[in-house]
Protein backbone atom coordinates (compact mmCIF):
# COMPACT_ATOMS: atom_id res chain seq x y z
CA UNK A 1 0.00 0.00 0.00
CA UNK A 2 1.32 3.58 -1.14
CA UNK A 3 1.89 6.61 1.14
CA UNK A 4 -1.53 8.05 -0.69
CA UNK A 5 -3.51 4.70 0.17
CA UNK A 6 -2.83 4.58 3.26
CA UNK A 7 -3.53 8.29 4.30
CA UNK A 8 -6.56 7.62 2.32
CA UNK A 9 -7.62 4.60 3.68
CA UNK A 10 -6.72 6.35 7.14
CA UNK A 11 -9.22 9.36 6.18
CA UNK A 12 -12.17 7.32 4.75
CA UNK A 13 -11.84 5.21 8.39
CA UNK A 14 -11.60 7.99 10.32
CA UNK A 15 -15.00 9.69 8.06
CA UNK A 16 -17.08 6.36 8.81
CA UNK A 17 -16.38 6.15 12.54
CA UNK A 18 -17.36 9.84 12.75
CA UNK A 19 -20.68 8.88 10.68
CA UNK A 20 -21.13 6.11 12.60
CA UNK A 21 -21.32 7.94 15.95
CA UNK A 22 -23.56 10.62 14.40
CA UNK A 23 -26.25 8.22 13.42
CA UNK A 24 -25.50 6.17 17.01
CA UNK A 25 -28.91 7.26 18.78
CA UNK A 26 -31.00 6.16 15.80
CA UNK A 27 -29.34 2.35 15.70
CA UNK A 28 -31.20 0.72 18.78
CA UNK A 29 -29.62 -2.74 17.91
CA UNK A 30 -26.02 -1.31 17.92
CA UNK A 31 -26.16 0.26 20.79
CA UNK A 32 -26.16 -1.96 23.35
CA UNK A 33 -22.94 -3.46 21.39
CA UNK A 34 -21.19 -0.01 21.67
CA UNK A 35 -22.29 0.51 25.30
CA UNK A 36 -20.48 -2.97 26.40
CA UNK A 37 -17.31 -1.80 24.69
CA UNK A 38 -17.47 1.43 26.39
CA UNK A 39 -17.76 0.14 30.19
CA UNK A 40 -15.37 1.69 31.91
CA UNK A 41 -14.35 4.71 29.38
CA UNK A 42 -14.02 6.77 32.58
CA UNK A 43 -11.76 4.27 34.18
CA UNK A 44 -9.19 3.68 30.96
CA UNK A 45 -8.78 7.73 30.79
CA UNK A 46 -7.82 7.54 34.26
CA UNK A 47 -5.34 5.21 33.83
CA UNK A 48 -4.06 6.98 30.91
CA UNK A 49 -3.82 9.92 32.66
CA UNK A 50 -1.54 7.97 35.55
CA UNK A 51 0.52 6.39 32.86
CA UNK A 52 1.14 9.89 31.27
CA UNK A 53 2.55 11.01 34.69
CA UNK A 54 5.14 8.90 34.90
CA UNK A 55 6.81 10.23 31.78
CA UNK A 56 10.26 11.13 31.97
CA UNK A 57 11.42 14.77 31.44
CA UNK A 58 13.69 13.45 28.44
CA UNK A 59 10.26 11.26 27.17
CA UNK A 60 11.24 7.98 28.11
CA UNK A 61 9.27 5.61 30.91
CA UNK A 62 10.57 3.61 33.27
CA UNK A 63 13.51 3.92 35.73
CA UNK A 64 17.01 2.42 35.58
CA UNK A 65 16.23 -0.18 38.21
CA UNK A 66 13.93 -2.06 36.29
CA UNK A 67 14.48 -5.07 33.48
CA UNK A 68 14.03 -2.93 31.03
CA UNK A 69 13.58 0.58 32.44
CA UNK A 70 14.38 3.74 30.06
CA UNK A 71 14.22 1.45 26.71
CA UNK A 72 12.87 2.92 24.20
CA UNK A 73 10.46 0.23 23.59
CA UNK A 74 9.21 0.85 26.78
CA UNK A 75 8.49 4.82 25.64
CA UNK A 76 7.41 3.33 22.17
CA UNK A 77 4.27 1.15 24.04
CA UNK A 78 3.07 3.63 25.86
CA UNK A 79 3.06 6.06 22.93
CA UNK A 80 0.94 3.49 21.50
CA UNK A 81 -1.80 3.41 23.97
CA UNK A 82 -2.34 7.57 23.67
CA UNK A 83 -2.39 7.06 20.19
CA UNK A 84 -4.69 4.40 20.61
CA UNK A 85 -6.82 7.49 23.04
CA UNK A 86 -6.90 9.37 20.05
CA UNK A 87 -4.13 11.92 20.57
CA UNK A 88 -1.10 12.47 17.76
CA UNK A 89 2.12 14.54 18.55
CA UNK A 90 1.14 18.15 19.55
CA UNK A 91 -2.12 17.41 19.59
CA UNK A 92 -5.09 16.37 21.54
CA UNK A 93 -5.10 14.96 25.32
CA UNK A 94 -1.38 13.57 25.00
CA UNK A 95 -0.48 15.13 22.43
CA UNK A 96 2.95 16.60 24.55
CA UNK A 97 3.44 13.59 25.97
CA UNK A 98 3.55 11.85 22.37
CA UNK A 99 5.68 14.63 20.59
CA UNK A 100 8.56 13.98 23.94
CA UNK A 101 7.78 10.22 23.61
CA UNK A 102 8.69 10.45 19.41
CA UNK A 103 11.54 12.79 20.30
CA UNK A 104 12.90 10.11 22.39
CA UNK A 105 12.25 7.15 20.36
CA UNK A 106 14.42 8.61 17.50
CA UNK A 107 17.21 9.83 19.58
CA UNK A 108 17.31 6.62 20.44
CA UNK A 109 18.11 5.38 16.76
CA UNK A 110 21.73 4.32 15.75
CA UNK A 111 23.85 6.46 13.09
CA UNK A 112 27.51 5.36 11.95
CA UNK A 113 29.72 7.73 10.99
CA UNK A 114 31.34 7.86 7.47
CA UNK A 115 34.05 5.66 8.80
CA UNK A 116 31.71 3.23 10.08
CA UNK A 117 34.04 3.16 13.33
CA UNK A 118 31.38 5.27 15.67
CA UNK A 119 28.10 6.76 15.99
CA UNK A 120 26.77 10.14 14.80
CA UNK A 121 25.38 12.12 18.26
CA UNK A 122 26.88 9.63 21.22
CA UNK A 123 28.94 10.95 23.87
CA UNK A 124 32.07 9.41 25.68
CA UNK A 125 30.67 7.94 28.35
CA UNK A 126 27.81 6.40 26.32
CA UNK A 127 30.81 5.41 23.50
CA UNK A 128 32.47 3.03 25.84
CA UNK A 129 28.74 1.38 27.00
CA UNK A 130 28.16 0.85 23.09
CA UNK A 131 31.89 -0.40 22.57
CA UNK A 132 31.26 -3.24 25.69
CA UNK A 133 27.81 -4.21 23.98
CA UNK A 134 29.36 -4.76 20.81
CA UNK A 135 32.59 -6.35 21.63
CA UNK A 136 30.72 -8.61 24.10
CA UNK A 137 28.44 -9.64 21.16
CA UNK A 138 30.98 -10.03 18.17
CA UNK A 139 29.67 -6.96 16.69
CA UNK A 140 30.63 -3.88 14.38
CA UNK A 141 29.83 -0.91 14.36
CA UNK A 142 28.26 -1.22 11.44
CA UNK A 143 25.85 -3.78 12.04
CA UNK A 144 23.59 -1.75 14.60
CA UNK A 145 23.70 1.08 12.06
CA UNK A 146 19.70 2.21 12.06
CA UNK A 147 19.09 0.24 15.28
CA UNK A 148 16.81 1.85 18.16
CA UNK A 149 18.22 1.01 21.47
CA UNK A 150 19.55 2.27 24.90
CA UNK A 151 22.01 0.04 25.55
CA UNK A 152 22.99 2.22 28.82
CA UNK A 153 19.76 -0.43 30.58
CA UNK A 154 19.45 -3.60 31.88
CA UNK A 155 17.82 -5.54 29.16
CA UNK A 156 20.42 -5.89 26.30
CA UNK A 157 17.98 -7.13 24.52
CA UNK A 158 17.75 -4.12 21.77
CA UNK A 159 16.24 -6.08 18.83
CA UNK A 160 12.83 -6.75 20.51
CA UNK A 161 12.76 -3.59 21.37
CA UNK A 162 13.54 -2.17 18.27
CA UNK A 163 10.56 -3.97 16.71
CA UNK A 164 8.20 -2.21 18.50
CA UNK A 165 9.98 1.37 18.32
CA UNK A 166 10.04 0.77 15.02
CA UNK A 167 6.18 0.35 14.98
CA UNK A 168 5.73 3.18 16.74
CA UNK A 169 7.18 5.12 14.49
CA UNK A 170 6.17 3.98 11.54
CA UNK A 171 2.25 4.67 13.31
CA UNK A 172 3.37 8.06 13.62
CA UNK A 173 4.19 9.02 9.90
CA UNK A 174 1.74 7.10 8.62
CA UNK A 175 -1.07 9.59 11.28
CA UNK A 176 0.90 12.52 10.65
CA UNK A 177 3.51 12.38 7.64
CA UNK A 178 6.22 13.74 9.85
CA UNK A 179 9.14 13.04 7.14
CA UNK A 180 11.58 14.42 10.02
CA UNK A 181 11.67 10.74 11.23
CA UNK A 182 11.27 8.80 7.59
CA UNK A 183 15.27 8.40 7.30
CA UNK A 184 15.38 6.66 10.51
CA UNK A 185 12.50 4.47 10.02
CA UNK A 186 14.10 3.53 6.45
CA UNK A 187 17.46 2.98 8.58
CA UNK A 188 15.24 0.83 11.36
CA UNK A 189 14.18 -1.38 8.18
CA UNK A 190 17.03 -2.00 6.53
CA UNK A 191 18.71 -3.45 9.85
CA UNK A 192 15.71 -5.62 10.29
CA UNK A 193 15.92 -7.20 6.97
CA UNK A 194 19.82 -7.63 6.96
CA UNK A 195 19.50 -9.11 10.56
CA UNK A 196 16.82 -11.91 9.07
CA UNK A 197 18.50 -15.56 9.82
CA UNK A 198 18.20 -18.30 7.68
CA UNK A 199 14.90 -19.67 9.27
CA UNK A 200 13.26 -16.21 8.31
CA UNK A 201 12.99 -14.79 11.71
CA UNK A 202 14.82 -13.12 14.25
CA UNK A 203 16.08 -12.92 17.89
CA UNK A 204 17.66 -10.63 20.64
CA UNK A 205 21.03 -9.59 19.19
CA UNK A 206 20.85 -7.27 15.95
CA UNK A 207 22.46 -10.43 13.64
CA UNK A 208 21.80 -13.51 11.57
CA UNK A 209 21.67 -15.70 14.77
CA UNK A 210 21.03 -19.80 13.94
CA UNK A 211 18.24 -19.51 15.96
CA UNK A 212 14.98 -17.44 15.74
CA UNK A 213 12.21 -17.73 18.03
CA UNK A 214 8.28 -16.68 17.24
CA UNK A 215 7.70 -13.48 19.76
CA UNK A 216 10.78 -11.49 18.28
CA UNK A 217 9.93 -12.83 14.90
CA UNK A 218 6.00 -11.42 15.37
CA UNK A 219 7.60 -8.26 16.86
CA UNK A 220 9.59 -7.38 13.58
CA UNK A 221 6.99 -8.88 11.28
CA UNK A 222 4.46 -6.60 12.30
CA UNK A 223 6.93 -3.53 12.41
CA UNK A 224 7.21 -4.65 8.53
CA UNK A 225 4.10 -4.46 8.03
CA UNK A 226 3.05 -0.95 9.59
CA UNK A 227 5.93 0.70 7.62
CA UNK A 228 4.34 -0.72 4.30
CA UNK A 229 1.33 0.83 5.50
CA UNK A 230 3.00 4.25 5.89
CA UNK A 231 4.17 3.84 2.61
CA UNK A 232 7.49 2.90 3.39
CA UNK A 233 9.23 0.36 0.80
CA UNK A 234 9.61 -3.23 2.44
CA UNK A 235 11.10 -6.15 0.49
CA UNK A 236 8.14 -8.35 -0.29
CA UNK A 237 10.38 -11.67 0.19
CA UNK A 238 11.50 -10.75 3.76
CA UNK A 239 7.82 -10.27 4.54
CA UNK A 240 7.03 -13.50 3.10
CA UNK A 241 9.93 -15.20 5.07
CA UNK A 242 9.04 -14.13 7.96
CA UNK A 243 5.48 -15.84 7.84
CA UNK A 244 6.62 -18.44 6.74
CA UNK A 245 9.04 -19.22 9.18
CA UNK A 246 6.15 -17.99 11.55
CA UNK A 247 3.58 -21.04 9.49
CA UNK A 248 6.70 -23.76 10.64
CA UNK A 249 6.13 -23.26 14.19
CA UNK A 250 2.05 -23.96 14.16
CA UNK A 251 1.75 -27.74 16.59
CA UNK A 252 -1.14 -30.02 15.69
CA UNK A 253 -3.07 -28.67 18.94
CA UNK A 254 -3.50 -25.12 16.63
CA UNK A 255 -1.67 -23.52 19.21
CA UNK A 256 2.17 -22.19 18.30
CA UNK A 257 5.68 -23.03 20.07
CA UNK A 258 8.56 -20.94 20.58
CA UNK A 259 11.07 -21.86 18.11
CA UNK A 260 11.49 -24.39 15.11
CA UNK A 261 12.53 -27.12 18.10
CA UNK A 262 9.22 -29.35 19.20
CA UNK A 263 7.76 -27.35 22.44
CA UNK A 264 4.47 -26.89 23.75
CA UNK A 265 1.87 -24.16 22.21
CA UNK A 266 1.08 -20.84 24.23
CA UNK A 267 -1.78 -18.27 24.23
CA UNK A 268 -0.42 -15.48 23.84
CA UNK A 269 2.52 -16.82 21.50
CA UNK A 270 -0.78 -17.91 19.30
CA UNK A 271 -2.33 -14.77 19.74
CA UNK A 272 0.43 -13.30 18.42
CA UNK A 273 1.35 -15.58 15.52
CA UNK A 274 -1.96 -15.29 14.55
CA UNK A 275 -2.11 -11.10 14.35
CA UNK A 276 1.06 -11.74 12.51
CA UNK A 277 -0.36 -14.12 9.56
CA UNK A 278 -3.36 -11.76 9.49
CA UNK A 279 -0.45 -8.85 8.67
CA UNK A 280 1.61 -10.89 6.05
CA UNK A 281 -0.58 -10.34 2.96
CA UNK A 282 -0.83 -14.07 2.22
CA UNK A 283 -3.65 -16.52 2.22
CA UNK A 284 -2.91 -18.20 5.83
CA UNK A 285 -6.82 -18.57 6.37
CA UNK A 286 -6.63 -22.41 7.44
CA UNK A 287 -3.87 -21.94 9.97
CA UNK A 288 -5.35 -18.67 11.04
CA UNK A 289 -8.94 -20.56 11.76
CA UNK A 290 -6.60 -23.32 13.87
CA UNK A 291 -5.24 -21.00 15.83
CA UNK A 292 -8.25 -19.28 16.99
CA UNK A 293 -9.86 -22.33 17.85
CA UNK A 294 -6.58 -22.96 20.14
CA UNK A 295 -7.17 -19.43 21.51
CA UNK A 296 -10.86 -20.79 22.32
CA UNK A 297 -10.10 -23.76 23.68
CA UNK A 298 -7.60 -22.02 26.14
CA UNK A 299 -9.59 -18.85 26.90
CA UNK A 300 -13.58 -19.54 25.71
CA UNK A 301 -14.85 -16.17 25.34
CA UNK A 302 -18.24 -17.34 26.90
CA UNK A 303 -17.68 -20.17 29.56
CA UNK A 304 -15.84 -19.02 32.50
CA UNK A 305 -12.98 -21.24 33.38
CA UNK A 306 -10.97 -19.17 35.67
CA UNK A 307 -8.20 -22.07 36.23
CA UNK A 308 -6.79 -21.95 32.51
CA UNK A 309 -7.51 -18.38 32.60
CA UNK A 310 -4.40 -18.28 35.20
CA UNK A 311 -2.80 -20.27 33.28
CA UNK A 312 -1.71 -17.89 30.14
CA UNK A 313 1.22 -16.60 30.20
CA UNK A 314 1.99 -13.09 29.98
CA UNK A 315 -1.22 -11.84 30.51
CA UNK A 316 -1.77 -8.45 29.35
CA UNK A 317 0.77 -9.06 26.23
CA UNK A 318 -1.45 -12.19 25.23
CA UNK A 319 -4.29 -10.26 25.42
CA UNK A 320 -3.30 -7.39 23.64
CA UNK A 321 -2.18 -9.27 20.29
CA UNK A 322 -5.07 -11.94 20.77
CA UNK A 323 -7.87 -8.25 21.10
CA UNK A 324 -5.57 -7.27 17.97
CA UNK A 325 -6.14 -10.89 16.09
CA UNK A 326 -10.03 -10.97 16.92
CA UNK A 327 -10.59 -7.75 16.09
CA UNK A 328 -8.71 -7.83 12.92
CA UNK A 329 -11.09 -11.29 11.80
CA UNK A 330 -14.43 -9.71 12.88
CA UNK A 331 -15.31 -8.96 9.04
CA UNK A 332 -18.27 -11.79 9.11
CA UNK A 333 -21.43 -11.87 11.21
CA UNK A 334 -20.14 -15.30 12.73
CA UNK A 335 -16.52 -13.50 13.86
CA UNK A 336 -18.08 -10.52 14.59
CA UNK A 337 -19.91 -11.96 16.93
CA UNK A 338 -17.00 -14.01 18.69
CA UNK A 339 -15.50 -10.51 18.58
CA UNK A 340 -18.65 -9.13 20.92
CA UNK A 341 -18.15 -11.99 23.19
CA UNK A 342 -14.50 -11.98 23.53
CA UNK A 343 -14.47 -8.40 24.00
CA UNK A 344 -16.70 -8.45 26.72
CA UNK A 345 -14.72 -10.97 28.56
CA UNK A 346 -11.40 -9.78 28.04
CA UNK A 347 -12.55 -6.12 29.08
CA UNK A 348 -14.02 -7.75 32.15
CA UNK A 349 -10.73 -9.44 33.02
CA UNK A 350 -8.64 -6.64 32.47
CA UNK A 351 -10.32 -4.16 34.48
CA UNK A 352 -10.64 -7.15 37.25
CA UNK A 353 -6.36 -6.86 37.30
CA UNK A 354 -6.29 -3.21 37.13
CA UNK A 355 -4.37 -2.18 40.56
CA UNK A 356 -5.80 0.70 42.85
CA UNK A 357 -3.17 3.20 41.53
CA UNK A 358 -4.88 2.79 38.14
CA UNK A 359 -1.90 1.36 36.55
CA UNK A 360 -1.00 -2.73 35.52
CA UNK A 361 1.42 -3.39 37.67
CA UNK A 362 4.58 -5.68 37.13
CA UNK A 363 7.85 -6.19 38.49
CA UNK A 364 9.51 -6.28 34.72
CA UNK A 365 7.89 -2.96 33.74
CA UNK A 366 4.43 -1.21 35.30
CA UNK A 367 4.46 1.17 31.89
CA UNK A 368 4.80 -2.30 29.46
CA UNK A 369 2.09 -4.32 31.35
CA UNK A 370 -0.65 -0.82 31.34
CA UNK A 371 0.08 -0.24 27.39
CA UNK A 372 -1.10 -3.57 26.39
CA UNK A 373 -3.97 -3.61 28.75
CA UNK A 374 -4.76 -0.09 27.41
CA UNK A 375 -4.31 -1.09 23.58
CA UNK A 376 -6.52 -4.13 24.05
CA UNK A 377 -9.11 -1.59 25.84
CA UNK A 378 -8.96 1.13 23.13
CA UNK A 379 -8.51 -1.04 20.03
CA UNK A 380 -12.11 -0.94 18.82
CA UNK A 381 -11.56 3.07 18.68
CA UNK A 382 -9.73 2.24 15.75
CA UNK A 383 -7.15 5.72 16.47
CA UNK A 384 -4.26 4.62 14.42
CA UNK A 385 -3.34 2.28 11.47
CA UNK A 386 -2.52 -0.42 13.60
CA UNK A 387 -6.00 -1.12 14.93
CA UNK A 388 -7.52 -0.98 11.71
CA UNK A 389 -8.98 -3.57 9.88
């Protein structure tokens, strides 16, 4: 899809969910649909609001202390979730805490110098940080040219990371056009494709490892995809790859494993493979249909079975690609209507886990575990490119 399609397709979304509203009063049978989605609206801008307060004064979230505290993935999620509110940079409810939060995000982004020996913009005491990352991981400078990362943290785990700054940012051009971050989205792309193993995926370090495994893989995969949305050129085959490799990891439960060695299926791994196949551009329908039945079998969206309930993984993150994945399908009477049930479920659950400081908390990062709880609340808004269908 072409810059113009996609700002068009963006516009003619944006026109039918303000028509839709308009004629809201005078749809009886809709309404009570609409009013079970909204349940709690006053509850999810609270927690927005908290979430917004604990931005940095340089835009990032998180502190030091935590796994993966001041990453810019971190920053990158939460921007999500005020998109997902309805506010763009310098504009609307968040709309300062998005334009810090993008400011961030691409400071954050790797540039070699013409002697492909350093980086563009980092000071000395950051230089010798970088210099221990890379030596420590066989690397050159060159190779985390266009990467988005703060190594300075705790996680040292930049490619996941970059994955979802990179879908941030690519969210951001393709709502506002801002070409001021275009070069390093283009720069974010080309390391993701040049980093692509021989499997077709990907994994923590920014290189061709042996091994891939399915949640980086999905991360990058779906980056992909929102930067061909924006209109940003992304080699077809790497795409293709990448679901493919994605396809090999599906067991004969529905459900999907973690890498191409046997291993048991997970929710939210499935949740997320699935969102993935539904991004790829290619005709996965059977193993998409599988996997939702696995999702259903773990998580029915109408019986309640608390005890596998506990049981998923990851909570919030399941939920948020699996409210994604549902979402995404609901294009039929029959999946709109597992849609309605799901959603009312999973909005039930969520708001059951939300703590009294109106934030998801967690000990690997508070501002992580309250995006994706927030995203899965606000996808039906249908705010930015991601969450459309």
């Amino acid at each position: 899809m072409n810059a113009l399609k996609a700002n068009e397709h963006t516009t003619r979304r944006r026109f039918l969910n303000s028509l839709f509203w308009s004629v809201y009063f005078f749809l009886p049978i809709r309404r009570s649909y609409v009013n079970a989605l909204e349940t709690g609206r006053d509850v999810v801008e609270d927690s927005l609001d908290r979430l917004a307060s604990r931005q940095n004064e340089d835009g990032s979230f998180g502190v030091s202390s935590e796994l993966f505290g001041r990453d810019p993935a971190v920053a990158a999620l939460s921007g999500l979730a005020f998109l997902a509110a309805g506010s763009f940079p310098g504009r609307g409810r968040y709309g300062d805490v998005l334009s810090k939060i993008v400011s961030y995000v691409g400071n954050c982004s790797f540039k070699v110098n013409k002697q492909q020996t350093g980086f563009v913009g980092v000071d000395r005491s950051y230089e010798q940080i970088v210099d221990d990352y890379l030596n420590d991981n066989n690397l050159e400078a060159k190779q985390i040219d266009g990467l988005i990362a703060n190594l300075r943290e705790n996680g040292r785990k930049p490619l996941y990371g970059h994955g979802y700054s990179t879908l941030f940012l690519a969210e951001i051009f393709g709502t506002t056009n801002d070409q001021s971050i275009r070069d390093k989205i283009k720069n974010a792309i080309d390391l993701i494709v040049r980093t692509q193993n021989a499997e077709g995926g990907w994994r923590y370090t920014p290189s061709a490892v042996p091994l891939a495994d399915i949640s980086v893989t999905v991360c990058q995969l779906s980056a992909l995809r929102s930067c061909e949305n924006a209109g940003i050129y992304v080699p077809s085959n790497t795409v293709a790859r990448a679901a493919a490799y994605i396809r090999s990891l599906q067991n004969s439960d529905g459900g999907f494993r973690y890498m191409t060695a046997e291993g048991p299926s997970g929710y939210g791994r499935t949740a997320a493979a699935i969102h993935a196949l539904q991004s790829s551009g290619t005709d996965y329908e059977v193993e998409i249909q599988r996997g939702f039945e696995y999702l259903e079998n773990v998580y029915p969206t109408v019986a309640d079975t608390i005890q596998r309930n506990n049981m998923i993984e990851y909570w919030t993150y399941a939920q948020f690609y699996a409210t994604l994945a549902y979402w995404r399908a609901a294009t039929t009477n029959s999946a709109q209507t597992k849609w309605n049930d799901f959603s009312r479920r999973v909005r039930q659950d969520l708001l059951a886990r939300r703590s009294e400081d109106g934030l998801w908390n967690s000990n690997i990062s508070t501002e992580v575990e309250t995006s994706f709880a927030l995203c899965a609340l606000l996808t039906f808004r249908e705010n930015s490119p991601l969450f459309l269908r």
